[in-house]
C-alpha atoms as a PDB file:
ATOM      1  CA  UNK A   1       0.000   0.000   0.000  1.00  0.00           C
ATOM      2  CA  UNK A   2       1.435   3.385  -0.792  1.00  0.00           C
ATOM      3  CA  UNK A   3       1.838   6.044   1.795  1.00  0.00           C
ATOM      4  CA  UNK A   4       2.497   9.550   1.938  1.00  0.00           C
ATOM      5  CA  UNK A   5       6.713  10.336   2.547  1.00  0.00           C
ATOM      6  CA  UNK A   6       7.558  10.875   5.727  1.00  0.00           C
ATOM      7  CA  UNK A   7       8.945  13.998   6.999  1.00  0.00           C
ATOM      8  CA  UNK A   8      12.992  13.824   7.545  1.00  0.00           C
ATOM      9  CA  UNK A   9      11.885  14.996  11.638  1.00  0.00           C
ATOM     10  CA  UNK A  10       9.549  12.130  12.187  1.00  0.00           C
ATOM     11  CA  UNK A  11      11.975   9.591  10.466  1.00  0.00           C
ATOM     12  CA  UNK A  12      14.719  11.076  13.145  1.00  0.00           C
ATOM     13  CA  UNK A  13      12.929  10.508  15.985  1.00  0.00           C
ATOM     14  CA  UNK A  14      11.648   7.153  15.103  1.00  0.00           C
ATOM     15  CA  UNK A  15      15.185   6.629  14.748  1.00  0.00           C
ATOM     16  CA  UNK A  16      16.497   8.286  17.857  1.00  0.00           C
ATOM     17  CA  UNK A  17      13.470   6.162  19.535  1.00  0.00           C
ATOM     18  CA  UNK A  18      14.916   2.706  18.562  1.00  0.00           C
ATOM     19  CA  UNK A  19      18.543   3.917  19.735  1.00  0.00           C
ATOM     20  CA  UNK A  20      17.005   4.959  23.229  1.00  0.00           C
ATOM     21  CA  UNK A  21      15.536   1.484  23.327  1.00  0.00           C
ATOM     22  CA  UNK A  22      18.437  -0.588  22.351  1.00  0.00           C
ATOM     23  CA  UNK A  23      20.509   1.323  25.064  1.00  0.00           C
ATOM     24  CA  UNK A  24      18.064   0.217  27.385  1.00  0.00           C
ATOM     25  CA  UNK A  25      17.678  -2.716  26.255  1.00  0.00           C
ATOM     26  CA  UNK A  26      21.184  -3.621  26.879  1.00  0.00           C
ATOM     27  CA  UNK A  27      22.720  -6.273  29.299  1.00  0.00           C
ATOM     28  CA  UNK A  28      23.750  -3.437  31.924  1.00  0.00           C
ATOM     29  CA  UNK A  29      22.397  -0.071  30.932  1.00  0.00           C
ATOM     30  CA  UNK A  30      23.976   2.864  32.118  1.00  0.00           C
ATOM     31  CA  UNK A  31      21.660   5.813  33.467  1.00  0.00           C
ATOM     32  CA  UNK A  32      18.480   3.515  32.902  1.00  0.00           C
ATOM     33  CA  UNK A  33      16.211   6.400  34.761  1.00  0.00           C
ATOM     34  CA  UNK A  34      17.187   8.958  32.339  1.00  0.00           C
ATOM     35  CA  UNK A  35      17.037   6.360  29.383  1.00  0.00           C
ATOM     36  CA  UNK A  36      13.435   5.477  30.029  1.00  0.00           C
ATOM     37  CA  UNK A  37      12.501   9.087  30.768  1.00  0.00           C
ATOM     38  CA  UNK A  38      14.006   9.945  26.949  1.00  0.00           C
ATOM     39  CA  UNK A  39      11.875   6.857  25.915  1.00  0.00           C
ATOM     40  CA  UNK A  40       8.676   8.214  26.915  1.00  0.00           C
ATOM     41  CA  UNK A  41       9.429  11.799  25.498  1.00  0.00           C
ATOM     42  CA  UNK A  42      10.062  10.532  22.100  1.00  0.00           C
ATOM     43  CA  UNK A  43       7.504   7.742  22.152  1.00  0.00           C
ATOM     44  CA  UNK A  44       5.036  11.233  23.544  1.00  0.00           C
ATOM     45  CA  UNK A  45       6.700  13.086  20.332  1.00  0.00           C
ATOM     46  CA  UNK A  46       5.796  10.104  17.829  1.00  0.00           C
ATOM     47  CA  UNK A  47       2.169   9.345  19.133  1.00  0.00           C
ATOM     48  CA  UNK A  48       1.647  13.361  18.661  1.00  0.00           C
ATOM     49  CA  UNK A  49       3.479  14.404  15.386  1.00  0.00           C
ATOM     50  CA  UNK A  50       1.508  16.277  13.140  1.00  0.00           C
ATOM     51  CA  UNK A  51       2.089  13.507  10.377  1.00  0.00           C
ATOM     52  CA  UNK A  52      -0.425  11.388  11.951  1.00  0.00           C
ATOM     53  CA  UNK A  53      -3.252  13.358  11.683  1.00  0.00           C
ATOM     54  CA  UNK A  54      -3.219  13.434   8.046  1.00  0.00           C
ATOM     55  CA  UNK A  55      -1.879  11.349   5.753  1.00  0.00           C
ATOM     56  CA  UNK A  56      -0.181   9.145   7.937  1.00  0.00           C
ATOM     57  CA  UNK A  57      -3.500   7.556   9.018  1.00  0.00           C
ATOM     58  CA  UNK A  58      -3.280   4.637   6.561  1.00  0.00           C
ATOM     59  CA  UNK A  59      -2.835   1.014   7.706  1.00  0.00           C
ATOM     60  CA  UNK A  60       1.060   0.243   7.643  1.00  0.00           C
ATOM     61  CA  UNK A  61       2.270   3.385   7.699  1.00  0.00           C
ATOM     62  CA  UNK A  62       3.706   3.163  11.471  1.00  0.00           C
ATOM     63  CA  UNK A  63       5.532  -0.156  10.232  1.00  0.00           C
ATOM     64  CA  UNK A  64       7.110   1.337   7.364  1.00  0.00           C
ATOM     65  CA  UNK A  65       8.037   4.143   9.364  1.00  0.00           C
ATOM     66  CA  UNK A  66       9.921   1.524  11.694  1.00  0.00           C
ATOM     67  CA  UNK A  67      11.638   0.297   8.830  1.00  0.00           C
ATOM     68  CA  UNK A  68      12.883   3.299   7.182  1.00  0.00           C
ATOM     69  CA  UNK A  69      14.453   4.653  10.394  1.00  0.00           C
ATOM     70  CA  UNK A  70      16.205   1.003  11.213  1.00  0.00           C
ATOM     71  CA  UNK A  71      17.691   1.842   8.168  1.00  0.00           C
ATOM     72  CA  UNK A  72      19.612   4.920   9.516  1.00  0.00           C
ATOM     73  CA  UNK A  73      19.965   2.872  12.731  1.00  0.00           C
ATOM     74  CA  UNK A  74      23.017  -0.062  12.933  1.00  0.00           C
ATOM     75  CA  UNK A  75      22.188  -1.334  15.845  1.00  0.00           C
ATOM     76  CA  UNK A  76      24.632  -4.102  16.786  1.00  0.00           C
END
């Protein structure tokens, strides 16, 4: 299904998001309070961007959001 392009900004947070998560995700996290207080700001900042309430509304579009950002993410 095709889907409006995402904005650079919303890319770069999803992809900030998945960093914050794979840092606290890790075997011994370091600063885990402030890690899962970033978390829920950006994951507050995703659920809210303006992209959403427009064309972003179609089925899929969060997934291939997630997949575009991994993309600019090399997580180990």
């Amino acid at each position: 299904m095709e889907h409006a392009p995402f904005p650079s900004d919303l890319i770069q947070l999803q992809a900030d998001w998945q960093r914050t998560y794979a840092a606290l995700a890790a075997p011994r996290p370091v600063h885990t309070t402030a890690l899962r207080r970033r978390l829920h700001a950006l994951s507050g900042q995703l659920l809210f961007h303006p992209y959403w309430s427009g064309p972003g509304r179609l089925p899929g579009a969060r997934v291939e959001l997630r997949r575009q950002a991994r993309a600019l993410v090399r997580l180990p």
